[in-house]
C-alpha atoms as a PDB file:
ATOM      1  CA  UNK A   1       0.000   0.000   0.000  1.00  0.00           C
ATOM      2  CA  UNK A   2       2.756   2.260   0.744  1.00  0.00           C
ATOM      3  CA  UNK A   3       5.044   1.609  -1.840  1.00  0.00           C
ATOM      4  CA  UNK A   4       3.830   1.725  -5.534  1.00  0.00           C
ATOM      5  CA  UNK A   5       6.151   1.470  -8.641  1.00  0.00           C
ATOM      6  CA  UNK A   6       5.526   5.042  -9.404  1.00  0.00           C
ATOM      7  CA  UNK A   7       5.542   6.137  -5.533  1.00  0.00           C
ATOM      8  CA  UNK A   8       2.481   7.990  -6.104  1.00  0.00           C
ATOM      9  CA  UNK A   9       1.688   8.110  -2.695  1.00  0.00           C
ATOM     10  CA  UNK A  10       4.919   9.958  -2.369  1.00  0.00           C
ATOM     11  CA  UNK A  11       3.962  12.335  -4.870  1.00  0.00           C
ATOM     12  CA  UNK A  12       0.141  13.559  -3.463  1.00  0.00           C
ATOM     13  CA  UNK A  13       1.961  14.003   0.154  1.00  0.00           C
ATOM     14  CA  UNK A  14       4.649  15.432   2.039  1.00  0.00           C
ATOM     15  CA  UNK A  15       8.434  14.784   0.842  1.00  0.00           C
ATOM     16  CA  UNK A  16       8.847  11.533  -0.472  1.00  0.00           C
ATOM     17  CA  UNK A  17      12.556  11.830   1.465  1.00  0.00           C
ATOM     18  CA  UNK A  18      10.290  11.312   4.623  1.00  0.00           C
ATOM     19  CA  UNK A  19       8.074   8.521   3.741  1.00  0.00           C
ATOM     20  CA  UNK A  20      11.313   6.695   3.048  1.00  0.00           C
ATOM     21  CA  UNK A  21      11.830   7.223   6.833  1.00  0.00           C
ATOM     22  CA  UNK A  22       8.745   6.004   7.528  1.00  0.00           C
ATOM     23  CA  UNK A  23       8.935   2.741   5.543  1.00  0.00           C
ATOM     24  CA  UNK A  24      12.667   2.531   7.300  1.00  0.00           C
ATOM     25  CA  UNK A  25      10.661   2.657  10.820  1.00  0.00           C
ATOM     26  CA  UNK A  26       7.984   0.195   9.145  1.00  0.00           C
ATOM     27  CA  UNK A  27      10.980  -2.428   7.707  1.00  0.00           C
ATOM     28  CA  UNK A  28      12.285  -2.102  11.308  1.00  0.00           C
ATOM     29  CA  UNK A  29       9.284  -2.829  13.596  1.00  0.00           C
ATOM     30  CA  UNK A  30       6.957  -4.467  11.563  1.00  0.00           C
ATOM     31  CA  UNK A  31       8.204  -7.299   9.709  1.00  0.00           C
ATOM     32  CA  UNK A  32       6.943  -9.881  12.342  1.00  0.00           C
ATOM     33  CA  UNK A  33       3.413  -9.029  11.563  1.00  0.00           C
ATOM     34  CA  UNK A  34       1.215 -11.164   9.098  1.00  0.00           C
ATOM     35  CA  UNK A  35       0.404  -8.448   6.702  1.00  0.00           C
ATOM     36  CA  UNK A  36       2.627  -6.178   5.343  1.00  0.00           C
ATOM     37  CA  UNK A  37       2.244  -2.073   4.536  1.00  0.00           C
ATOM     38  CA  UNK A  38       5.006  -2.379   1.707  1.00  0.00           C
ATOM     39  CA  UNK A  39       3.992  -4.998  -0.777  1.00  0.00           C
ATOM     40  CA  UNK A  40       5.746  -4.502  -4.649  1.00  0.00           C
ATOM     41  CA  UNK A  41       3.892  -6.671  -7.165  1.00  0.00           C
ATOM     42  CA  UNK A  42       4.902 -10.442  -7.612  1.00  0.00           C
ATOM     43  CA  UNK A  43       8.171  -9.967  -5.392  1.00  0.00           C
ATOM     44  CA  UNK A  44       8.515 -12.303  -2.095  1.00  0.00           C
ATOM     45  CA  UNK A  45       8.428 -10.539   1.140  1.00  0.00           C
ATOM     46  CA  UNK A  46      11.842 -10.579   1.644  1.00  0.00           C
ATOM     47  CA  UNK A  47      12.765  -9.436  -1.834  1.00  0.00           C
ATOM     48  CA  UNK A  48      10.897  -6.562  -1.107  1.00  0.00           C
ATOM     49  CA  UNK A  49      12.920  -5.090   2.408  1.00  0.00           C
ATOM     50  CA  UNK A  50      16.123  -6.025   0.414  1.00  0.00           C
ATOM     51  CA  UNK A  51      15.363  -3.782  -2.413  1.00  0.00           C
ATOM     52  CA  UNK A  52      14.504  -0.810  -0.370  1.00  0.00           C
ATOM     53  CA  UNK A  53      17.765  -1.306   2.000  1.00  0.00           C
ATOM     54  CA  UNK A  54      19.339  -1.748  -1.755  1.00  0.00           C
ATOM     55  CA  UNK A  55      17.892   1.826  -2.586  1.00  0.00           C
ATOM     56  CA  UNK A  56      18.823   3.392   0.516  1.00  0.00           C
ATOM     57  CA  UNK A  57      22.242   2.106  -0.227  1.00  0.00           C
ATOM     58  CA  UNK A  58      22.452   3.755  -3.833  1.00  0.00           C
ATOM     59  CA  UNK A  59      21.262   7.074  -2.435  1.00  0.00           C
ATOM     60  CA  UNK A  60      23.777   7.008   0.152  1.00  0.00           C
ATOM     61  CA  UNK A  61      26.427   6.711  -2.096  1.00  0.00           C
ATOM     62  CA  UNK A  62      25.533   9.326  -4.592  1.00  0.00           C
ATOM     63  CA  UNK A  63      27.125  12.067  -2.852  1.00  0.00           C
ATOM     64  CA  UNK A  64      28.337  14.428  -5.460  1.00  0.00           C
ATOM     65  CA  UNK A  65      26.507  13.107  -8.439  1.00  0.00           C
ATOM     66  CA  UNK A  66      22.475  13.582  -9.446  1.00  0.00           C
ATOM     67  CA  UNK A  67      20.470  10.710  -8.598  1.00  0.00           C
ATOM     68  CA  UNK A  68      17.690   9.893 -10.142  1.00  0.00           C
ATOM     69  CA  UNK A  69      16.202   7.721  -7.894  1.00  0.00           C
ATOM     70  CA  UNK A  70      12.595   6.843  -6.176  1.00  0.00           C
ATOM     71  CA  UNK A  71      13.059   9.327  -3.845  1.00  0.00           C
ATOM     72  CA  UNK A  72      14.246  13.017  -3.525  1.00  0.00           C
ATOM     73  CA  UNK A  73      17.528  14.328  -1.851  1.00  0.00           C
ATOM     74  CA  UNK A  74      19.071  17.227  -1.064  1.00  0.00           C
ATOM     75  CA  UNK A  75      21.669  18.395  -3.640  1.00  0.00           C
ATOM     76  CA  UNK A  76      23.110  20.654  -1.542  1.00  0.00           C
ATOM     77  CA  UNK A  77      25.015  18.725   1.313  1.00  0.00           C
ATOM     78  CA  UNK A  78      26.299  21.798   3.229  1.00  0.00           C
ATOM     79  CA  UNK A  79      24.350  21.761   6.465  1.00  0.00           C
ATOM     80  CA  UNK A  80      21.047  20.009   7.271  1.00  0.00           C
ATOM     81  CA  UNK A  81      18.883  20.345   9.980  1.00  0.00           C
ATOM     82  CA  UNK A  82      19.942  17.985  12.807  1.00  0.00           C
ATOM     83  CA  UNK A  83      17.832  14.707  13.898  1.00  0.00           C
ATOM     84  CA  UNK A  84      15.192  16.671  16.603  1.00  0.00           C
ATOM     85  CA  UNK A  85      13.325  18.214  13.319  1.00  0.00           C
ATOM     86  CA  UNK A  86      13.874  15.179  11.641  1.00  0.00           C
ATOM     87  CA  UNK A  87      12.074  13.024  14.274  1.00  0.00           C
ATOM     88  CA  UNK A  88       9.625  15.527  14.572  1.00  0.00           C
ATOM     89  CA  UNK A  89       9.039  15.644  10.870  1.00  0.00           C
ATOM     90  CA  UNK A  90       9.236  12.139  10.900  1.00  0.00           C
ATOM     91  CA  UNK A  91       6.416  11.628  13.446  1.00  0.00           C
ATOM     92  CA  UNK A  92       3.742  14.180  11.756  1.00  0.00           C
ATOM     93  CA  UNK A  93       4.333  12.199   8.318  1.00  0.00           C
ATOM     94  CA  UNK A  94       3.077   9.171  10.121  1.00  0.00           C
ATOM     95  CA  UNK A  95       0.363  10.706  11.971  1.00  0.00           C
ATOM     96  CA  UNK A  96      -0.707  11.995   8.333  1.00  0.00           C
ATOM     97  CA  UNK A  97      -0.640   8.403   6.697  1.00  0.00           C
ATOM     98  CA  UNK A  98      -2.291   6.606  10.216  1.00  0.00           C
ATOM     99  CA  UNK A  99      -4.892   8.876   9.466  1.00  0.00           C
ATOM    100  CA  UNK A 100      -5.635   7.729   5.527  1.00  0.00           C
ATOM    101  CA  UNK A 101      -4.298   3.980   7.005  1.00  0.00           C
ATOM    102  CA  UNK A 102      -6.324   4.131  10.713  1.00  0.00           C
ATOM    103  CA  UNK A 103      -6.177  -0.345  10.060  1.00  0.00           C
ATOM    104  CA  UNK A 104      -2.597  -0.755   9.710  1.00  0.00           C
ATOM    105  CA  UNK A 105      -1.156  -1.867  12.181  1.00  0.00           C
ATOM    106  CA  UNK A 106       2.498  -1.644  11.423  1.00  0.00           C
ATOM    107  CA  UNK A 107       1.918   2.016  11.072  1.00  0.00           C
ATOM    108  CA  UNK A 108       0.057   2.274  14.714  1.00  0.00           C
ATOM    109  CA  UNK A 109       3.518   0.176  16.009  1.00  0.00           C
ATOM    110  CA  UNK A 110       5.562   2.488  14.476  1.00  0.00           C
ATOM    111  CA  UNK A 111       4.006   5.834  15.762  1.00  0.00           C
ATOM    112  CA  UNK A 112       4.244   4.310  19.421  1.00  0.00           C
ATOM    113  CA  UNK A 113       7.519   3.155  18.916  1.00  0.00           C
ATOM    114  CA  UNK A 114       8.798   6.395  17.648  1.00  0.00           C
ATOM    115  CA  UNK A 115      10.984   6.786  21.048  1.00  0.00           C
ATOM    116  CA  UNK A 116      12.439   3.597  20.131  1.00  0.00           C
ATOM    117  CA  UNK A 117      14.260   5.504  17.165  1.00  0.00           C
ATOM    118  CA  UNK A 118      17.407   6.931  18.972  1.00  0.00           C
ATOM    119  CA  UNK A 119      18.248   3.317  20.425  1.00  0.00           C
ATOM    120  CA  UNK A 120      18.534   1.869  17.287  1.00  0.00           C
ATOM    121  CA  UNK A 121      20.486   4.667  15.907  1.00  0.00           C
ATOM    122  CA  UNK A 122      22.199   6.720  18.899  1.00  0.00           C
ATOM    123  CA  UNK A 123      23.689   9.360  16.515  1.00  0.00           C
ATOM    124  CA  UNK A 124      19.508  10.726  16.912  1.00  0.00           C
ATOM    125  CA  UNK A 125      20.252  10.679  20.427  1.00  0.00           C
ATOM    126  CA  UNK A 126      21.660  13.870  21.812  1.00  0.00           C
ATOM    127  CA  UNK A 127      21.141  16.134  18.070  1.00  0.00           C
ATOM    128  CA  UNK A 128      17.979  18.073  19.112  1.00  0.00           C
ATOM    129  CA  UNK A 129      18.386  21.785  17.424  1.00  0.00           C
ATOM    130  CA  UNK A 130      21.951  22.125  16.622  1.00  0.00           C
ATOM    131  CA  UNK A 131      23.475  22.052  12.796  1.00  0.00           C
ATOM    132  CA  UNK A 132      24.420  18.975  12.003  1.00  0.00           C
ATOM    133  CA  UNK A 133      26.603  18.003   7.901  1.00  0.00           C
ATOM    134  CA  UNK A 134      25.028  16.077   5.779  1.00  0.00           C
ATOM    135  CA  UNK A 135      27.774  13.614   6.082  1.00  0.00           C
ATOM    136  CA  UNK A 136      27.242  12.824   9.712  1.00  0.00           C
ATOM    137  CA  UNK A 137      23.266  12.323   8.706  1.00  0.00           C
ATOM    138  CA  UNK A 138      24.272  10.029   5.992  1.00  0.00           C
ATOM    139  CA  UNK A 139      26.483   8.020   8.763  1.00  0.00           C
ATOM    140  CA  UNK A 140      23.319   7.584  10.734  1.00  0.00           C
ATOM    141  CA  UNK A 141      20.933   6.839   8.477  1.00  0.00           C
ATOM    142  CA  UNK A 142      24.114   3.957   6.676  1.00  0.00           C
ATOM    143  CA  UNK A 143      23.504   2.869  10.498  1.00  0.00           C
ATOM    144  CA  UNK A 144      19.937   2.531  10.364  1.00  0.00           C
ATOM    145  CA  UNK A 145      20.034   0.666   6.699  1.00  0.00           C
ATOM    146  CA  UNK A 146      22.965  -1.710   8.497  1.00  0.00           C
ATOM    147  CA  UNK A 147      20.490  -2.493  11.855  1.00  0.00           C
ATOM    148  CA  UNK A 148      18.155  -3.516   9.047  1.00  0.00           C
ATOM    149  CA  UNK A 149      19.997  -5.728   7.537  1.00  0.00           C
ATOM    150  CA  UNK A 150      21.317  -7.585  10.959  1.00  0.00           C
ATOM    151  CA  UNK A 151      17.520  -7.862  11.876  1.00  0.00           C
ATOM    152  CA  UNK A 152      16.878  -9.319   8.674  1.00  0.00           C
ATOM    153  CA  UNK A 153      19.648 -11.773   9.391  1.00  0.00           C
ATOM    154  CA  UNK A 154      19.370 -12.259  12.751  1.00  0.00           C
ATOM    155  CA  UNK A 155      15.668 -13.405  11.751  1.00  0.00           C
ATOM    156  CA  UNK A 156      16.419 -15.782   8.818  1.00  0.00           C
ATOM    157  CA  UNK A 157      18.886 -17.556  11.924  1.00  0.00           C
ATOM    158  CA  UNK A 158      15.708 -17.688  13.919  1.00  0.00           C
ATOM    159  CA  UNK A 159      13.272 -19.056  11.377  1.00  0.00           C
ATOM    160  CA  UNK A 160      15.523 -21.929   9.917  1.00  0.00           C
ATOM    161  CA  UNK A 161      16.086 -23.210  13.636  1.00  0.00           C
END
């Protein structure tokens, strides 16, 4: 529901940059569920968490170049705002898209789990107001994409014991 081919939903809302966060937060706390809020076409569940880590990666390392990508990012690297907006941000997007989505319940986790963000990446941890480079965001959010991934792993271990 989230994710389309053409990201449309991206496109009729707020930054598409931010609804990548939020399917981040969903990839992260809402895989054990039975259904799933990010479903692409004919692709097998797993297929479909690798390929957005797999786009996170690619955007990541386009640091000087255009990308031309699913989702929008800042050309200009300079200074960004630091990770208190960005949570903040973060948790109006998803209040936005619990509204349209009031039945999903990955969304619902994610929204009360929103505290749960910092632990998982403890760069968001004491950046409230101050400027932070884009550099240093990138490192955090490469930190985010790599907890991903060892959940992923760490639950493939689980389910073929």
């Amino acid at each position: 529901i989230l994710l389309s081919p053409s990201w449309g939903l991206c496109a009729a809302k707020a930054s598409c940059t931010m609804y990548l966060y939020v399917l981040l937060a969903c990839v992260l706390w809402g895989l054990e569920s039975h259904s799933a809020p990010m479903k692409i076409t004919g692709k097998p569940h797993d297929d479909n968490h690798t390929a957005v880590c797999a786009e996170i990666q690619r955007e990541l390392s386009a640091d000087n170049i255009i990308y031309n990508g699913s989702f929008k990012r800042p050309q200009n690297t300079s200074e960004e705002s630091c990770y208190g907006q960005f949570i903040k941000d973060f948790i109006s997007t998803l209040r936005a898209l619990l509204t349209n989505c009031h039945h999903d319940d990955h969304l619902r986790k994610v929204y009360k789990n929103m505290k749960e963000l910092p632990r998982i990446c403890t760069k968001l941890q004491n950046c409230t107001t101050e400027i932070s480079n884009f550099s240093q965001f990138k490192e955090a959010l490469q930190s985010v994409v790599m907890s991903i991934e060892g959940w992923k792993s760490c639950k493939r271990t689980k389910d073929s014991l």
